[in-house]
C-alpha atoms as a PDB file:
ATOM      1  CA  UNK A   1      -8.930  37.654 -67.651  1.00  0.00           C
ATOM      2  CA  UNK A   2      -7.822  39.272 -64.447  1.00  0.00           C
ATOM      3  CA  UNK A   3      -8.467  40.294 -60.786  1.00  0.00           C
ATOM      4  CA  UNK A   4      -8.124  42.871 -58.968  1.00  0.00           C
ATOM      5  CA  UNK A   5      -5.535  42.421 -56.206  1.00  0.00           C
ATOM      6  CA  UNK A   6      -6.349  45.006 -53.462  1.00  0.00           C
ATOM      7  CA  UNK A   7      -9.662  45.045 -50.845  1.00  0.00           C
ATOM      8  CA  UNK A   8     -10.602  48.897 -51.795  1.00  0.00           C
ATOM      9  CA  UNK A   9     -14.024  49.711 -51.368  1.00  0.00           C
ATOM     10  CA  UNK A  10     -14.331  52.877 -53.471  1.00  0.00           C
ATOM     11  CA  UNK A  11     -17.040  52.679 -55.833  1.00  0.00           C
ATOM     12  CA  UNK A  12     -16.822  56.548 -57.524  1.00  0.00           C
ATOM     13  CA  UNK A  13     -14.809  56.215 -61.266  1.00  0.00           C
ATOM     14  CA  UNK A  14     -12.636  58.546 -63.287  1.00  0.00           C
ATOM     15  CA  UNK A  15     -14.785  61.970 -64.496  1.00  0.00           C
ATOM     16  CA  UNK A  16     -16.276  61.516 -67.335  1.00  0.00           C
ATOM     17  CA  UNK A  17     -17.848  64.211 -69.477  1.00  0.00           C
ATOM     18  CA  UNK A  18     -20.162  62.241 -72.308  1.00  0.00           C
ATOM     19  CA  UNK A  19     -19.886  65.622 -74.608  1.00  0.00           C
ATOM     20  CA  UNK A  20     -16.280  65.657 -74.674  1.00  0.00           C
ATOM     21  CA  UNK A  21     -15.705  63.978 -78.076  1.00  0.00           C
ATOM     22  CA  UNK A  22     -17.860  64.333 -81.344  1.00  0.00           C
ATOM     23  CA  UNK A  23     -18.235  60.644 -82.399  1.00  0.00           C
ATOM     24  CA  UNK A  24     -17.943  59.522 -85.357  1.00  0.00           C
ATOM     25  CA  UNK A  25     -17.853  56.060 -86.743  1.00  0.00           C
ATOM     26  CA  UNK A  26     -14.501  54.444 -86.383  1.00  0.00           C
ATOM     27  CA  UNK A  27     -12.957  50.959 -86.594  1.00  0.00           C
ATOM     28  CA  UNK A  28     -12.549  49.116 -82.871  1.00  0.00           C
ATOM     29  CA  UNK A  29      -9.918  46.535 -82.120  1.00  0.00           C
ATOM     30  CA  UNK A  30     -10.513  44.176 -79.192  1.00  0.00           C
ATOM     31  CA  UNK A  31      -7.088  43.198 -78.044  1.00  0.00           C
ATOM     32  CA  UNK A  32      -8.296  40.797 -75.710  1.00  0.00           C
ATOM     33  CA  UNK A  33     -11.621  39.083 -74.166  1.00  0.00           C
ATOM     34  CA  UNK A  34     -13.217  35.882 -73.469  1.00  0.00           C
ATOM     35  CA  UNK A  35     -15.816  35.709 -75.765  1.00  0.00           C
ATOM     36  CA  UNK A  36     -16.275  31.745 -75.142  1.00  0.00           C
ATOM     37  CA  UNK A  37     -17.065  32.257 -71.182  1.00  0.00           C
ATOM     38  CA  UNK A  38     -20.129  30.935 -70.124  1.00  0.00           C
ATOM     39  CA  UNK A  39     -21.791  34.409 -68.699  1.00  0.00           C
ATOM     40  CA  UNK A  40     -21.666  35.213 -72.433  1.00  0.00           C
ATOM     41  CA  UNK A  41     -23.530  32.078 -73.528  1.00  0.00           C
ATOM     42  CA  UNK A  42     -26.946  33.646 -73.352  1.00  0.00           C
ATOM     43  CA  UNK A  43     -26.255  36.555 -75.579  1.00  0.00           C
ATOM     44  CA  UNK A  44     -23.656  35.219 -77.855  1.00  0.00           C
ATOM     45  CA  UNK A  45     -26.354  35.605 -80.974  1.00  0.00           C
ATOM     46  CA  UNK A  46     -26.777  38.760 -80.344  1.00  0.00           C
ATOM     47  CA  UNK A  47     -23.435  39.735 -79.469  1.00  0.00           C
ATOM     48  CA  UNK A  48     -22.671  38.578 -82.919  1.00  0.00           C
ATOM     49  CA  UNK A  49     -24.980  39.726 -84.822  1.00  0.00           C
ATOM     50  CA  UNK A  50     -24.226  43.287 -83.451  1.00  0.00           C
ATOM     51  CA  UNK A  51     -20.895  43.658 -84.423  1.00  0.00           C
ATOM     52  CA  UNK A  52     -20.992  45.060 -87.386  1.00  0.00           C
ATOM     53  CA  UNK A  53     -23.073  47.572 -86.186  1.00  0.00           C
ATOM     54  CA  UNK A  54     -20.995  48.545 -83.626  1.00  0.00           C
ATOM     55  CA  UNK A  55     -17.898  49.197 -85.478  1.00  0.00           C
ATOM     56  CA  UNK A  56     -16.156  46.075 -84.208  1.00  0.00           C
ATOM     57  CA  UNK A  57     -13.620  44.659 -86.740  1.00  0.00           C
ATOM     58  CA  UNK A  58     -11.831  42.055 -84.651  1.00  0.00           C
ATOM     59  CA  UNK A  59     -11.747  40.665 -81.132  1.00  0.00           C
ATOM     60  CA  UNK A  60      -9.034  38.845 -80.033  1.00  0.00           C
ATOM     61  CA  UNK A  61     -10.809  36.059 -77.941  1.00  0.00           C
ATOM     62  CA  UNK A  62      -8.155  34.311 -75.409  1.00  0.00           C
ATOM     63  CA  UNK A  63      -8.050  30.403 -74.082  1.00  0.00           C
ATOM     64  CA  UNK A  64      -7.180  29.904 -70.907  1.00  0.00           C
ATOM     65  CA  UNK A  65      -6.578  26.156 -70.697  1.00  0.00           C
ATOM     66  CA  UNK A  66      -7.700  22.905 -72.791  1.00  0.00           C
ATOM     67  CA  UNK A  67     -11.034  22.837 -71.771  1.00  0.00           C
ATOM     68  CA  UNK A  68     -11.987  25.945 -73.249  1.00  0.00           C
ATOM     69  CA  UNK A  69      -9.789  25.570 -76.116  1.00  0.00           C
ATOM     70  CA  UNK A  70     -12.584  24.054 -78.157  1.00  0.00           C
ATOM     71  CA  UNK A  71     -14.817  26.721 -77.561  1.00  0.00           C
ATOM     72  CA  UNK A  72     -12.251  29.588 -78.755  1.00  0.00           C
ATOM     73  CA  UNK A  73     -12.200  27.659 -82.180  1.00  0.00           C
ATOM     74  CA  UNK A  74     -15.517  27.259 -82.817  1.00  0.00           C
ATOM     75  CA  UNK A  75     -16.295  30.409 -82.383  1.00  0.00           C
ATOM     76  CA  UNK A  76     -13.155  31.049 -84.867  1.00  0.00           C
ATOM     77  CA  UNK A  77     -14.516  29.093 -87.434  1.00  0.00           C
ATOM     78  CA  UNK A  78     -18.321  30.957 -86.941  1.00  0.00           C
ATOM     79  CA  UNK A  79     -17.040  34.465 -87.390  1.00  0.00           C
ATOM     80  CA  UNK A  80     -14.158  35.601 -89.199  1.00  0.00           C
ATOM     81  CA  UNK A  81     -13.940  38.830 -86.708  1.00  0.00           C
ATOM     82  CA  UNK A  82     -13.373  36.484 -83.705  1.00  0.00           C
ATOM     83  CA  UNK A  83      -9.051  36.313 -84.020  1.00  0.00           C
ATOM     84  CA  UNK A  84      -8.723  33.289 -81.718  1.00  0.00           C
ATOM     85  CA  UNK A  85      -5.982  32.777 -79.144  1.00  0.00           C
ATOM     86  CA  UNK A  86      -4.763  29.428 -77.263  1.00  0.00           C
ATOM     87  CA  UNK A  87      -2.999  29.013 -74.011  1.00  0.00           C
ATOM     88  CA  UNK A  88      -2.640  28.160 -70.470  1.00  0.00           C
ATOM     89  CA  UNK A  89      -3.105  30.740 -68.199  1.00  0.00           C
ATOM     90  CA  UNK A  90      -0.972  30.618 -65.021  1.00  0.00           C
ATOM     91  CA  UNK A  91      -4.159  29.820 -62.706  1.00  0.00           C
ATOM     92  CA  UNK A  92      -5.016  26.951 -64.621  1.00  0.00           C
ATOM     93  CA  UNK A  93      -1.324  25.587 -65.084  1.00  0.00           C
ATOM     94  CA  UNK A  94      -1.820  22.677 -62.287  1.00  0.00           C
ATOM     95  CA  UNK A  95      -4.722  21.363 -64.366  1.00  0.00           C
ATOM     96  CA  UNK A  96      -3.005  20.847 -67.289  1.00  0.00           C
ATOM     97  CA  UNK A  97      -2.689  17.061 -69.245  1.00  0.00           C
ATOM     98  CA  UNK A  98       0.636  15.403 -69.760  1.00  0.00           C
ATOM     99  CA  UNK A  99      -0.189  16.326 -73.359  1.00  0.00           C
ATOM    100  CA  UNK A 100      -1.117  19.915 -73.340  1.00  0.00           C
ATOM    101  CA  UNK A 101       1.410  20.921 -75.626  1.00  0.00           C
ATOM    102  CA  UNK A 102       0.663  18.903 -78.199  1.00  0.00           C
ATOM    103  CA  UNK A 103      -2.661  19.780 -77.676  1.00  0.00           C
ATOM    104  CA  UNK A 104      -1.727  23.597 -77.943  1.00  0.00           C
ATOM    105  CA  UNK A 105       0.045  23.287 -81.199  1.00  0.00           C
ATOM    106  CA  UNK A 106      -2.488  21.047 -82.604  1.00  0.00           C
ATOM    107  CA  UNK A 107      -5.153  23.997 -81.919  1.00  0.00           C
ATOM    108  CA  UNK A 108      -2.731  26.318 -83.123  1.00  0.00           C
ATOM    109  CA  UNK A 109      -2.318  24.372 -86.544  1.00  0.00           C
ATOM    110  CA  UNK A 110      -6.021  23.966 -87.073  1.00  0.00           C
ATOM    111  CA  UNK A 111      -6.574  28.142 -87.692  1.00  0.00           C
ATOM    112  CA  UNK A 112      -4.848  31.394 -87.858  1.00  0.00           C
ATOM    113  CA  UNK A 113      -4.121  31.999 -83.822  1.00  0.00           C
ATOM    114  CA  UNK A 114      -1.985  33.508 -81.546  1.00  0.00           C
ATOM    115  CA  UNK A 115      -1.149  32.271 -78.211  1.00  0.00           C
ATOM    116  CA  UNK A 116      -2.459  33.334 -75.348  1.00  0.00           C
ATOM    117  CA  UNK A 117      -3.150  34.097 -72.348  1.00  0.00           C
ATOM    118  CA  UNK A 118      -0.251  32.601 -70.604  1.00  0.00           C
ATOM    119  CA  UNK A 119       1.628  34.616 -67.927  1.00  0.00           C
ATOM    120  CA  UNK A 120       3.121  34.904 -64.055  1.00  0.00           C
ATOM    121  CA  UNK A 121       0.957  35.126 -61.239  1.00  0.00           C
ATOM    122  CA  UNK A 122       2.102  35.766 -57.858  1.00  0.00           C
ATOM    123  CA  UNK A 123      -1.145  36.955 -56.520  1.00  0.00           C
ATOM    124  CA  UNK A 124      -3.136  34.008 -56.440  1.00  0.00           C
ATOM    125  CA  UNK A 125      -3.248  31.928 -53.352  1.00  0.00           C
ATOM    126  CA  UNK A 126      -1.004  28.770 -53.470  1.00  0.00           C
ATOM    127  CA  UNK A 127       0.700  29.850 -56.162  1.00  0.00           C
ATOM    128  CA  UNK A 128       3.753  27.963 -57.873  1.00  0.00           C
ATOM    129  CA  UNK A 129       5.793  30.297 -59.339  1.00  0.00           C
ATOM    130  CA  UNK A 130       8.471  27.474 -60.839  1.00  0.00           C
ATOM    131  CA  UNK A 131       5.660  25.100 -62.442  1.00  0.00           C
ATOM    132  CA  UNK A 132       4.379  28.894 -64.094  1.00  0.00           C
ATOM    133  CA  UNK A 133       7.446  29.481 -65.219  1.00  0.00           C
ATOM    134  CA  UNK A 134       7.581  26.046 -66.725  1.00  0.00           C
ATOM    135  CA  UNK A 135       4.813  26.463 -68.606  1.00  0.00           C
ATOM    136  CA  UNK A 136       5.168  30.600 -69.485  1.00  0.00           C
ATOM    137  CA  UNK A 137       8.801  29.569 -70.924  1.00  0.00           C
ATOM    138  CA  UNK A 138       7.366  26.351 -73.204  1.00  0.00           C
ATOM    139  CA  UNK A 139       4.888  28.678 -74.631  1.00  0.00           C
ATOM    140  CA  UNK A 140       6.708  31.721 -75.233  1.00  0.00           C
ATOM    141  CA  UNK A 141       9.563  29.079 -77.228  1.00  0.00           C
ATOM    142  CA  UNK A 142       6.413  27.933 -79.202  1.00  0.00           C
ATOM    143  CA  UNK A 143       5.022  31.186 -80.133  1.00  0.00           C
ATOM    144  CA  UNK A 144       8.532  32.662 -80.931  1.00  0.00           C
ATOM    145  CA  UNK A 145       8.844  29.568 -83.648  1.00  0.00           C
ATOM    146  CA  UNK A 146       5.746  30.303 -85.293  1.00  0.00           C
ATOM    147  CA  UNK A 147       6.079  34.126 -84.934  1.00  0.00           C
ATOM    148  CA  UNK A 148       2.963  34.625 -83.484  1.00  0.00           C
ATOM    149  CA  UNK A 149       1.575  37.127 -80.426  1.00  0.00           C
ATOM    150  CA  UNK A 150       1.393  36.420 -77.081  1.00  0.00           C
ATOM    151  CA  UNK A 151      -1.311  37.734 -74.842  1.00  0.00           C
ATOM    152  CA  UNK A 152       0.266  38.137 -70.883  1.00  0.00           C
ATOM    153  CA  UNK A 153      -1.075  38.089 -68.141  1.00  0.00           C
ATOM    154  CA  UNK A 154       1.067  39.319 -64.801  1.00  0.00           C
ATOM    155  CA  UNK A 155       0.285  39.760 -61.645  1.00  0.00           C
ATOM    156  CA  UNK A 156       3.137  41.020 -58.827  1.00  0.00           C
ATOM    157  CA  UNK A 157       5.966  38.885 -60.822  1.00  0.00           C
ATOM    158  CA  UNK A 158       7.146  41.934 -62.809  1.00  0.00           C
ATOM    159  CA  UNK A 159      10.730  41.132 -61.984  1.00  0.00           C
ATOM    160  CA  UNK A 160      10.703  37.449 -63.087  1.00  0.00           C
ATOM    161  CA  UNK A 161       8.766  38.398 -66.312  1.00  0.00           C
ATOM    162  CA  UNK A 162      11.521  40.535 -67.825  1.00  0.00           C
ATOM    163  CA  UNK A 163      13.926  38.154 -66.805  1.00  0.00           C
ATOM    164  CA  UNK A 164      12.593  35.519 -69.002  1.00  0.00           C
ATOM    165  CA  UNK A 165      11.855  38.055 -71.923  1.00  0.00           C
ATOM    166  CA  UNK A 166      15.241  39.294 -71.760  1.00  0.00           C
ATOM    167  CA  UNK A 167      16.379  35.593 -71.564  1.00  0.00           C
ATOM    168  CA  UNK A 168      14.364  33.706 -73.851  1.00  0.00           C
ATOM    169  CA  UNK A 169      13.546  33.767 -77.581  1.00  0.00           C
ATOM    170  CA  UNK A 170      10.134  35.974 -78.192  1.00  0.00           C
ATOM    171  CA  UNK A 171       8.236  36.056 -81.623  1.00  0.00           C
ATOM    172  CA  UNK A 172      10.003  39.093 -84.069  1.00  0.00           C
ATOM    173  CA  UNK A 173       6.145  40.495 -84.170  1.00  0.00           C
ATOM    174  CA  UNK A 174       5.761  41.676 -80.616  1.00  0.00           C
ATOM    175  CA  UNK A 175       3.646  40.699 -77.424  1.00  0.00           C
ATOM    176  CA  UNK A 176       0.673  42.138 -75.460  1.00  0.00           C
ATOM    177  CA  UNK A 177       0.984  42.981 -72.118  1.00  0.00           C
ATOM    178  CA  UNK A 178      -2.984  42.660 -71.224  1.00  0.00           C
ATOM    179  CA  UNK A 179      -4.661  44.639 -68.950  1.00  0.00           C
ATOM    180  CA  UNK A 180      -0.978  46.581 -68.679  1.00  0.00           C
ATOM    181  CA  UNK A 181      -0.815  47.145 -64.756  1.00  0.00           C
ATOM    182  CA  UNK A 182       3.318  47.138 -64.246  1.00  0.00           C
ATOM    183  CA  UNK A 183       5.293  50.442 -63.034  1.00  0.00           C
ATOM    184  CA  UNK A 184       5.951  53.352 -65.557  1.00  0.00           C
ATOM    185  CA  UNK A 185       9.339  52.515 -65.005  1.00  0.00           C
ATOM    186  CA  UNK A 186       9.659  49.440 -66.697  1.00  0.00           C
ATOM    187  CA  UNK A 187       7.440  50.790 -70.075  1.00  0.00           C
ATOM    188  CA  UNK A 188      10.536  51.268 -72.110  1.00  0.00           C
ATOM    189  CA  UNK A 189      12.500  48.018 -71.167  1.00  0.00           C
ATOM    190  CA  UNK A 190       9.143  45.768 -72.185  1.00  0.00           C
ATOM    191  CA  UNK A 191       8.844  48.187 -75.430  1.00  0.00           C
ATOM    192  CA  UNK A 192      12.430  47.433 -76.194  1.00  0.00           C
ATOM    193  CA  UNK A 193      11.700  43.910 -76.025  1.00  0.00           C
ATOM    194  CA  UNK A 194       8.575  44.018 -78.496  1.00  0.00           C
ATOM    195  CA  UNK A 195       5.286  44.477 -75.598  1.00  0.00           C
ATOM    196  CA  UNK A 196       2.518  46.396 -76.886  1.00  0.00           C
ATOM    197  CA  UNK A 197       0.323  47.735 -73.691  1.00  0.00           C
ATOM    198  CA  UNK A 198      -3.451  46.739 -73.626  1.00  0.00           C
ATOM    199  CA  UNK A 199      -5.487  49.208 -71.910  1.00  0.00           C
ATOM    200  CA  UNK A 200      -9.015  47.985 -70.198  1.00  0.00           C
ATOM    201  CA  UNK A 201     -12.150  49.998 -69.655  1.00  0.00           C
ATOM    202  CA  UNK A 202     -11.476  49.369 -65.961  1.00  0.00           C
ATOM    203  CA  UNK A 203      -9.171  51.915 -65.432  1.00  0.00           C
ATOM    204  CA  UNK A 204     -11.326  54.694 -65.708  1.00  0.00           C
ATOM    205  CA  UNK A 205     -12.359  53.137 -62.063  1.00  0.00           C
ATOM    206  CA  UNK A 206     -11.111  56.008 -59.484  1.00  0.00           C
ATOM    207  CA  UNK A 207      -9.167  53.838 -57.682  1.00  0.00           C
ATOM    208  CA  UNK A 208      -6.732  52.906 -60.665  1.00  0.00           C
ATOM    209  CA  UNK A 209      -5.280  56.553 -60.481  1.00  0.00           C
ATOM    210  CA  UNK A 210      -1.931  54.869 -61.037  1.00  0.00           C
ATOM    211  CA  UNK A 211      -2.406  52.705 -63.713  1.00  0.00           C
ATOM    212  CA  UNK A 212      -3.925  55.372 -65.747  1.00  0.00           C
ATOM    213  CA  UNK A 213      -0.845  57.659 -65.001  1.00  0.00           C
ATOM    214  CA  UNK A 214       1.488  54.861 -66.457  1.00  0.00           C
ATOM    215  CA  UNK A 215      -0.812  54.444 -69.747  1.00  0.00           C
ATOM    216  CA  UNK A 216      -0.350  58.564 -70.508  1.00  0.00           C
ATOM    217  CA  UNK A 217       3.665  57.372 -70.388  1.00  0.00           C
ATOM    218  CA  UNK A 218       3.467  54.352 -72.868  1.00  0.00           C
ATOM    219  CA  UNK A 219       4.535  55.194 -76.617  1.00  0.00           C
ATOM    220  CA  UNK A 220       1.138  55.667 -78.981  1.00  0.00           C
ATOM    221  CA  UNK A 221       2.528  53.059 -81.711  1.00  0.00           C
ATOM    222  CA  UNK A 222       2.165  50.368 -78.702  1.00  0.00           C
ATOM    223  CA  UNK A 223      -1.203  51.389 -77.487  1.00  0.00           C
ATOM    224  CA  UNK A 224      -3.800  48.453 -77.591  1.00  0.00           C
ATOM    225  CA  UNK A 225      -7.184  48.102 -76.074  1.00  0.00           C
ATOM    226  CA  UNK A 226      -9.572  46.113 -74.568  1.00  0.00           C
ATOM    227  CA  UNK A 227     -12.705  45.103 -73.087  1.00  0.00           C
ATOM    228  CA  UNK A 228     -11.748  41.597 -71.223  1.00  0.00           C
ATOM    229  CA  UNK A 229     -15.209  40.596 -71.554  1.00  0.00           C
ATOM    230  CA  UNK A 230     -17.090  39.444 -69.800  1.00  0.00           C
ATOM    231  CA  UNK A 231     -14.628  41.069 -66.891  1.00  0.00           C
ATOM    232  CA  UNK A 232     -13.285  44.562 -65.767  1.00  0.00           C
ATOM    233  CA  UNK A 233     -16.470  46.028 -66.546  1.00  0.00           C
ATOM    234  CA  UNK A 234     -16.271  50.087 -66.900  1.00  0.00           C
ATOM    235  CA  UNK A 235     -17.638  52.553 -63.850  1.00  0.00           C
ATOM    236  CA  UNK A 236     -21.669  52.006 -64.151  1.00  0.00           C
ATOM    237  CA  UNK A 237     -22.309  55.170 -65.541  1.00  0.00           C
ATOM    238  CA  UNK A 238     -19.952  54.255 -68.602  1.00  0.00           C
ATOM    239  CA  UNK A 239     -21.437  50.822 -69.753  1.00  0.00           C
ATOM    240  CA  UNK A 240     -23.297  51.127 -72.875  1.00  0.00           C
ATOM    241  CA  UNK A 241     -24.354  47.592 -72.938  1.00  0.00           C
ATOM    242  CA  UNK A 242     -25.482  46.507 -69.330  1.00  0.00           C
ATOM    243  CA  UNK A 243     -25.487  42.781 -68.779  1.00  0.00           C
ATOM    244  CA  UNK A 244     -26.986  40.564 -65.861  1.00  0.00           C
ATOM    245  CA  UNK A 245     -24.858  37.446 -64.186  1.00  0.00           C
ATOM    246  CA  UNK A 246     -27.608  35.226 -64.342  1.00  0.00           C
ATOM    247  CA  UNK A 247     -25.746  33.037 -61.948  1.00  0.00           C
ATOM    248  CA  UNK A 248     -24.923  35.645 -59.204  1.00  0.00           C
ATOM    249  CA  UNK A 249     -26.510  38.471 -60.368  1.00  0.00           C
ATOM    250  CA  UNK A 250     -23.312  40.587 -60.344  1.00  0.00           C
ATOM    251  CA  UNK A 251     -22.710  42.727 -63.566  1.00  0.00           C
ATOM    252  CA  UNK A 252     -21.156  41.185 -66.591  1.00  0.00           C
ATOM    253  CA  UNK A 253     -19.350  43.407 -69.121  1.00  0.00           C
ATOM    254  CA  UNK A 254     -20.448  43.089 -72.712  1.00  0.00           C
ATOM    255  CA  UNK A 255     -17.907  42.931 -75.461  1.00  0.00           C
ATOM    256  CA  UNK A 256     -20.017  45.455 -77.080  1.00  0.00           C
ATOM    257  CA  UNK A 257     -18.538  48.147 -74.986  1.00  0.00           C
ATOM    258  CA  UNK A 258     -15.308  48.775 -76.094  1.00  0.00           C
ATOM    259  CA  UNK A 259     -16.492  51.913 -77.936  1.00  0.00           C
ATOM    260  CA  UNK A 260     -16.909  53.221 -74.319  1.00  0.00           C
ATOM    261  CA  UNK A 261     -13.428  52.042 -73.517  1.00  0.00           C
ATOM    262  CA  UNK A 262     -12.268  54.044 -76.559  1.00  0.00           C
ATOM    263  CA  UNK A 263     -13.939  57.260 -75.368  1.00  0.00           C
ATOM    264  CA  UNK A 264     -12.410  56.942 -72.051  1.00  0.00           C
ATOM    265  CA  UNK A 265      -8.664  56.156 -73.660  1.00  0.00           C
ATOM    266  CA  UNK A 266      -9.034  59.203 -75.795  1.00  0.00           C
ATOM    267  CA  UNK A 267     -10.539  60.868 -72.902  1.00  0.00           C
ATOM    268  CA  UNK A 268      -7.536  59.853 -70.661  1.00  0.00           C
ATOM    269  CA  UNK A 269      -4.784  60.795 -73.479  1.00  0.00           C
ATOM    270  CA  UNK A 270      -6.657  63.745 -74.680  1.00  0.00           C
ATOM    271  CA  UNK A 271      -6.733  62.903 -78.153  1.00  0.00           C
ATOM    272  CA  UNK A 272      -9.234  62.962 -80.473  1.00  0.00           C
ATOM    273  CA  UNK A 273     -11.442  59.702 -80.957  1.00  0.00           C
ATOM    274  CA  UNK A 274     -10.433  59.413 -84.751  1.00  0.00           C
ATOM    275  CA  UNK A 275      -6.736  59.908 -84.481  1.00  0.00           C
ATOM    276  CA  UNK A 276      -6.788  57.445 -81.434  1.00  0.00           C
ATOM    277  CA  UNK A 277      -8.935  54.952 -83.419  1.00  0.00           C
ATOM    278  CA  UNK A 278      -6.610  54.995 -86.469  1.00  0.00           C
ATOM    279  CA  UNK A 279      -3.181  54.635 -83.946  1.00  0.00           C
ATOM    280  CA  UNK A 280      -4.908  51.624 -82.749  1.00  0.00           C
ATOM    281  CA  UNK A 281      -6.253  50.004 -85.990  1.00  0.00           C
ATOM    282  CA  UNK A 282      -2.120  50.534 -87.165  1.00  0.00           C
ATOM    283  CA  UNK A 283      -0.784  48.890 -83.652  1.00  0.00           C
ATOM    284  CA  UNK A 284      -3.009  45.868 -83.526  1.00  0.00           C
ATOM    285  CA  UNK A 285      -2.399  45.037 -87.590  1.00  0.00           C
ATOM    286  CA  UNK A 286       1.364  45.101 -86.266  1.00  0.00           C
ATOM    287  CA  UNK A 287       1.039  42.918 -83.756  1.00  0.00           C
ATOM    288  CA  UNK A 288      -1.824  40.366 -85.034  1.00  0.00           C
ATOM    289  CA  UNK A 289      -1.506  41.130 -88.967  1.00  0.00           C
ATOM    290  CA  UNK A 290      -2.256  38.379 -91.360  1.00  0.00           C
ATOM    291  CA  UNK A 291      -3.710  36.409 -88.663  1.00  0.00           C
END
C-alpha cells in the first residue's frame, strides 16, 4: 500500500505499444497486494476463482496492522496461492495494542508467512518518525530470527532506512523494497544488504519518468513485481480488469492485472516476456521459497 507524494496533475502514461510482445502463457508472481481490503470484498469469488486462469501462481497478500491481520489468514488458509504476510505498517503504528507483538508472532506461528508491510514514513502528516522506528526495528529483529521476508514500505526516510539495515540484524533470505521508489544511487548499497526491488504497474504513469529510469539500473536476479491491489492502478488504457469503487466511485485495481504489469516491465527493460517471467519466478522463490 502506498501514496503518491506529489500534487501533479498529468494524466497521459508511459507509451505503450499492445503488439510489442508475442504472449505466451507464463507463470506471474505477485510480490505484494492487499487482497483482504474491503474494495476487493465484492469480487473476491471471482478474483479467486480466476487465478488459475490467469497464470497467477502466488500473491503475496500484506497486513497492515491487527485488525486486518485476521483477514490475511483466512484468506491463507482458503487458497494455497494467497502467501500471507503480517505487520504494522508505519501509518497504522499509533494504533497499535500493548500486545501487538505477541499478536504478530502468534499470526506468524499459525501459517507459513512473512512479515510485512512495515516501513518509514516521513510523508504522512503528523508523522513520528522515533515511535516508526520503534516498531520497524522490533519487526525487522523478529523476522531476522525466523528468517523470513520483509515487505517495506518507505516514503522520504531513505537515509534512516539504511541506517537501520546496515545496523540491525536482517533475515539471511533477503527483503522487498515494495513499490521501489528510492534514488538509483542507493540500488547497490540495499542489494548488498539483501533488498530485492518490487516494481508496480504504476510506473508506467508518465509522470514516474524517474522511477522507471532507476528500475532499468536494478540487477535482474532482484527484480520483483507487483500489482498493490487494490492500489497504484496502471494508466487506463493498460488495465485489463477494470474495477468500480463502489464507495467513491474512483477506480480500483484488480489483482488480476499483473499480467499487464508484466508487459509493461518487459516493455520498460526490453526483454522478452518469457525470459522476464522466468527471472522473476527464480527471484521471488529466493526470497519467499518454502513459504
Amino acid at each position: 500500500m502506498i501514496r503518491e507524494s506529489g500534487t501533479g496533475s498529468k494524466t497521459e502514461s508511459f507509451a505503450f505499444n499492445p503488439h510489442s510482445f508475442h504472449i505466451t502463457p507464463v507463470k506471474l508472481y505477485d510480490a505484494h497486494n492487499h487482497l483482504h481490503d474491503e474494495r476487493l470484498a465484492l469480487y473476491l469469488e471471482s478474483i479467486l476463482s480466476g487465478l488459475a486462469d490467469q497464470g497467477i501462481e502466488r500473491m503475496v497478500v500484506n497486513g497492515s496492522c491487527e485488525e486486518d491481520w485476521p483477514a490475511v489468514l483466512a484468506l491463507a488458509k482458503r487458497d494455497c496461492r494467497v502467501l500471507p504476510s503480517f505487520g504494522y505498517h508505519p501509518w497504522y503504528v499509533g494504533e497499535r495494542t500493548a500486545k501487538w507483538l505477541e499478536t504478530l508472532e502468534i499470526f506468524l506461528d499459525s501459517v507459513p508467512s512473512a512479515v510485512g508491510e512495515i516501513g518509514l514514513d516521513k510523508w504522512i502528516t503528523g508523522h513520528d518518525i522515533e515511535d516508526q522506528e520503534i516498531m520497524f526495528t522490533a519487526q525487522l529483529d523478529l523476522a531476522a530470527r525466523r528468517n523470513v521476508p520483509v515487505s517495506i514500505h518507505c516514503l522520504q526516510a531513505w537515509g534512516r532506512l539504511i541506517e537501520i539495515l546496515r545496523r540491525e540484524p536482517r533475515p539471511a533470505r533477503g527483503f522487498v523494497l515494495h513499490s521501489f521508489g528510492g534514488p538509483r544511487e542507493l540500488i547497490d548499497a540495499l542489494a548488498e544488504l539483501g533488498g530485492y526491488f518490487s516494481l508496480p504497474g504504476y510506473f508506467a504513469h508518465s509522470r514516474k519518468e524517474s522511477q522507471r529510469e532507476t528500475f532499468r539500473h536494478v540487477p535482474s536476479d532482484r527484480l520483483l513485481i507487483e500489482t498493490d491491489a487494490p492500489d497504484q492502478s496502471l494508466p487506463p488504457e493498460r488495465v485489463e480488469y477494470p474495477l468500480p469503487d463502489t464507495r467513491e466511485g474512483k477506480p480500483v485495481n484488480h489483482p488480476a492485472n499483473l499480467a499487464a504489469v508484466y508487459r509493461f516491465a518487459a516493455e520498460l527493460l526490453g526483454k522478452p516476456l518469457d525470459e522476464l517471467a522466468a527471472q522473476v519466478e527464480s527471484n521471488f522463490d529466493r526470497v519467499f521459497g518454502g513459504l
